[in-house]
Protein backbone atom coordinates (compact mmCIF):
# COMPACT_ATOMS: atom_id res chain seq x y z
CA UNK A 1 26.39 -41.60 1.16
CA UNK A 2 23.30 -39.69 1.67
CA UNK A 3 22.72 -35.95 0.39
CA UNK A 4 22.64 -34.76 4.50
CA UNK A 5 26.19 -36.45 5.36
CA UNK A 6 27.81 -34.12 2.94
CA UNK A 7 26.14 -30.87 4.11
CA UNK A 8 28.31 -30.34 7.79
CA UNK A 9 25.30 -28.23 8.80
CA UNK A 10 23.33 -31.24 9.13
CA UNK A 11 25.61 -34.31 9.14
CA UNK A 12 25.21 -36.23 12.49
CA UNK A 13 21.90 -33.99 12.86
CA UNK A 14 18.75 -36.47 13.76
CA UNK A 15 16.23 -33.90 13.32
CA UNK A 16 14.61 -33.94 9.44
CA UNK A 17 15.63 -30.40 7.46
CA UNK A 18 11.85 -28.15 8.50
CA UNK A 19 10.49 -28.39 5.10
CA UNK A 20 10.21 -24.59 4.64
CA UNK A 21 7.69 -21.23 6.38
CA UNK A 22 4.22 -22.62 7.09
CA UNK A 23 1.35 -20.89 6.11
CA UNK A 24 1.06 -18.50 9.30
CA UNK A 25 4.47 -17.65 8.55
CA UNK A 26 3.56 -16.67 4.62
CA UNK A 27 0.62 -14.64 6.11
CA UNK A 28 2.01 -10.83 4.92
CA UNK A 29 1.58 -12.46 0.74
CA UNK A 30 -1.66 -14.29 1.60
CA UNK A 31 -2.99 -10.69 3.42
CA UNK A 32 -1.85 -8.56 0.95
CA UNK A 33 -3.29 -10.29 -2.55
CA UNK A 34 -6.71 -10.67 -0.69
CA UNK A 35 -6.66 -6.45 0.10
CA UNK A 36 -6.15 -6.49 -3.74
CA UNK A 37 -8.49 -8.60 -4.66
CA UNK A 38 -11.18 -6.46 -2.06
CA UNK A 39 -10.09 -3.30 -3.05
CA UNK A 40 -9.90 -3.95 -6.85
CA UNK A 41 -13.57 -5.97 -7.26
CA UNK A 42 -14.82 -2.32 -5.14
CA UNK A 43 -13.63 -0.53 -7.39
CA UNK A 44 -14.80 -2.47 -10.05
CA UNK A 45 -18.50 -2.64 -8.86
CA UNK A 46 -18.81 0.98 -8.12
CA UNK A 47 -16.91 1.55 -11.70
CA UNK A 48 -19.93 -0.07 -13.21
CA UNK A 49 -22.08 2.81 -11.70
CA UNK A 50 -20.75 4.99 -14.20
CA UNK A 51 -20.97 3.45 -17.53
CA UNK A 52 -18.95 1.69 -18.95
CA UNK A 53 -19.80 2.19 -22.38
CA UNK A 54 -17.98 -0.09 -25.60
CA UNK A 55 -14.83 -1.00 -26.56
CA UNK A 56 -15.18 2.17 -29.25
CA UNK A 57 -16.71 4.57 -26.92
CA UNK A 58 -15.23 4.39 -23.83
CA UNK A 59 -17.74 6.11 -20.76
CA UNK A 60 -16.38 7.17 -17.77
CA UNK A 61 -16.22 4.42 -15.45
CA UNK A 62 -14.39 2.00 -18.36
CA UNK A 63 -10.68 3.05 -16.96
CA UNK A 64 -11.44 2.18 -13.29
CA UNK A 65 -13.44 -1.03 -13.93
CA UNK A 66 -10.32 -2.28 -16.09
CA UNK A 67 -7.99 -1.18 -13.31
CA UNK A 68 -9.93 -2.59 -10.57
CA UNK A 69 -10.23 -5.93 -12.37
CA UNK A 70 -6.43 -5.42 -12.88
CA UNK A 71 -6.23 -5.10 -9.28
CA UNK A 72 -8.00 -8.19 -8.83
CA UNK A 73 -5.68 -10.33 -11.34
CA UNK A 74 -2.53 -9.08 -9.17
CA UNK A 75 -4.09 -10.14 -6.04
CA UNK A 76 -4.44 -13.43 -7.14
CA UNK A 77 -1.25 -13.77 -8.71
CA UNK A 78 0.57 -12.77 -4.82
CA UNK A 79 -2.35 -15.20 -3.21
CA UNK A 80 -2.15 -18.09 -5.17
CA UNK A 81 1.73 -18.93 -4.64
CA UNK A 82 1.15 -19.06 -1.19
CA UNK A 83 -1.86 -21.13 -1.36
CA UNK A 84 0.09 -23.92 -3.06
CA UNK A 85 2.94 -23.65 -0.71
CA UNK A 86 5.34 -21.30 -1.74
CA UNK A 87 5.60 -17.64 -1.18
CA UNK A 88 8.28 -15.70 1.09
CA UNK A 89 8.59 -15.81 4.69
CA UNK A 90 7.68 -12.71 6.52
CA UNK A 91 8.49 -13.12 10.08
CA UNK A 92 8.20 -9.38 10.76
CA UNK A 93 4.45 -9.56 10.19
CA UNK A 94 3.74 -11.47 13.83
CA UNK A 95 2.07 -8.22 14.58
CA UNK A 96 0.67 -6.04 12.67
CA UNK A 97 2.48 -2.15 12.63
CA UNK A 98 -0.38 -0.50 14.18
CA UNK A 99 1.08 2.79 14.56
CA UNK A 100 1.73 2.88 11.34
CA UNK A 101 -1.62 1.82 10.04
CA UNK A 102 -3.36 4.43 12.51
CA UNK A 103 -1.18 7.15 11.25
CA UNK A 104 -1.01 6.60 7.94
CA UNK A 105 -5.47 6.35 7.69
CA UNK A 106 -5.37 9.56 9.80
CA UNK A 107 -3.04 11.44 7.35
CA UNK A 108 -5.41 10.65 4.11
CA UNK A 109 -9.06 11.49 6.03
CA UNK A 110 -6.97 14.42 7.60
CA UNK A 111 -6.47 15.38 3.84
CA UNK A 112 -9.41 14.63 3.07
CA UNK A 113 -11.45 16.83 5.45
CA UNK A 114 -8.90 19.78 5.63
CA UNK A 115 -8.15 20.37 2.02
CA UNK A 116 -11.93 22.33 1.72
CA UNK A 117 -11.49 24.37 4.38
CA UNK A 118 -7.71 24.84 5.36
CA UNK A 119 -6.34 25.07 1.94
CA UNK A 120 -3.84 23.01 -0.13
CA UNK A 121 -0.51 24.34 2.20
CA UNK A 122 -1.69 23.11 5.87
CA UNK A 123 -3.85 20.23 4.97
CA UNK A 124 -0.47 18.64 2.48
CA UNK A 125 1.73 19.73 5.42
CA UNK A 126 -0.48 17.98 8.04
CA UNK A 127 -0.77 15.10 5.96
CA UNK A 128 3.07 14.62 5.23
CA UNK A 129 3.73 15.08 9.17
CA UNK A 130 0.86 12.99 10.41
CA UNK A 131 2.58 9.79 7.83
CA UNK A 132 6.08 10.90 9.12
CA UNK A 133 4.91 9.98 12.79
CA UNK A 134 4.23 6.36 11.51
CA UNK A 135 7.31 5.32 11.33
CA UNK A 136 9.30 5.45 15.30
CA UNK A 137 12.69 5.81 12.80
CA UNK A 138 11.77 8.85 11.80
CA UNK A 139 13.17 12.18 14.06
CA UNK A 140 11.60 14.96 14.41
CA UNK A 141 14.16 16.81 12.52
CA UNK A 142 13.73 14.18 9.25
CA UNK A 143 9.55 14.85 9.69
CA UNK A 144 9.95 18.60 9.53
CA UNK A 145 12.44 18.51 6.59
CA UNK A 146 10.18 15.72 4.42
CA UNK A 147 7.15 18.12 5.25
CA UNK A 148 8.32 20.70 4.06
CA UNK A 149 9.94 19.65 1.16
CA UNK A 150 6.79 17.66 0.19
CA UNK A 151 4.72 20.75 0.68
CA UNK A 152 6.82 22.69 -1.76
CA UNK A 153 6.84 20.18 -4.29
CA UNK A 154 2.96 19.84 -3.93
CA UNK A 155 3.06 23.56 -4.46
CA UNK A 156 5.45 23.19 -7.66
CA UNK A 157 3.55 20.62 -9.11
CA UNK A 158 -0.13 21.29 -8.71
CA UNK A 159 -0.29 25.16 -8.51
CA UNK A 160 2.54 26.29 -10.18
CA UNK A 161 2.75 23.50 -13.55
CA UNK A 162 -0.49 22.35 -13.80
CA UNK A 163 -1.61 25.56 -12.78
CA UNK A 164 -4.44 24.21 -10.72
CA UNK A 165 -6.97 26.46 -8.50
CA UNK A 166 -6.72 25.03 -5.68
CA UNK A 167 -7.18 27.43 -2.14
CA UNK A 168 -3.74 27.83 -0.81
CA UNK A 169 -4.29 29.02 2.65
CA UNK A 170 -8.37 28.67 3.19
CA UNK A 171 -11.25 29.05 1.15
């Protein structure tokens, strides 16, 4: 008797077992290692713009060029499986999350650009809601609550324990 007349799932079945996710299907591993592998060699190249110094005397751009190439190693490592035919299926990745990618780059350059001017309280606060709206499972109950306890904790952690000077309400 053959291996397929034991399993009942596929005993009396004429169609071959599908030989596992094709490539397209293993897209979300493929997509991800090669954003590592971007990011971390441009990181590494612009780390090289600061001196890296020796081994002995580290300069300043030593730490990022090791954690770029770092980056770059890890990329490979999620790439490669599913170059050779293995890697996870991610069938949720048919589209990409758009809102969430839209949302989530407005909330850092929002950060990014209010921080200066509005101070560390609204711009963390904008940021935190601004992510909270990529996600459609969030309420707007949830948002309000992880705002402001991510605010606060911002506030804890940067002001009050490291006892940074950072503007708290503008400049």
């Amino acid at each position: 008797m053959s291996p397929s007349q034991h399993d009942p799932v596929t005993a009396g079945s004429s169609t071959p077992p599908s030989p596992g996710p094709t490539l397209g299907e293993r897209h979300g591993d493929l997509v991800a290692g090669g954003i590592f592998v971007v990011l971390g060699g441009a990181f590494a190249v612009a780390a090289r713009g600061y001196g890296l110094g020796s081994w002995d005397e580290m300069g300043a751009g030593m730490f990022p060029f090791v954690l770029g190439l770092a980056l770059v190693g890890f990329g490979v490592a999620v790439a490669v499986p599913v170059l050779r035919g293995g890697g996870e299926q991610t069938p949720g990745l048919s589209r990409l999350p758009w809102r969430a990618i839209v949302c989530v780059s407005a909330a850092v350059v929002s950060f990014a650009y209010l921080l200066p001017s509005v101070g560390l309280i609204p711009a963390t606060a904008t940021t935190v809601f601004v992510t909270c709206l990529a996600s459609p499972a969030t309420s707007l109950v949830k948002a309000v609550l992880g705002t402001a306890g991510i605010t606060v904790a911002c506030y804890v952690i940067f002001v009050v324990a490291l006892q940074l000077r950072l503007p708290l309400f503008g400049s």
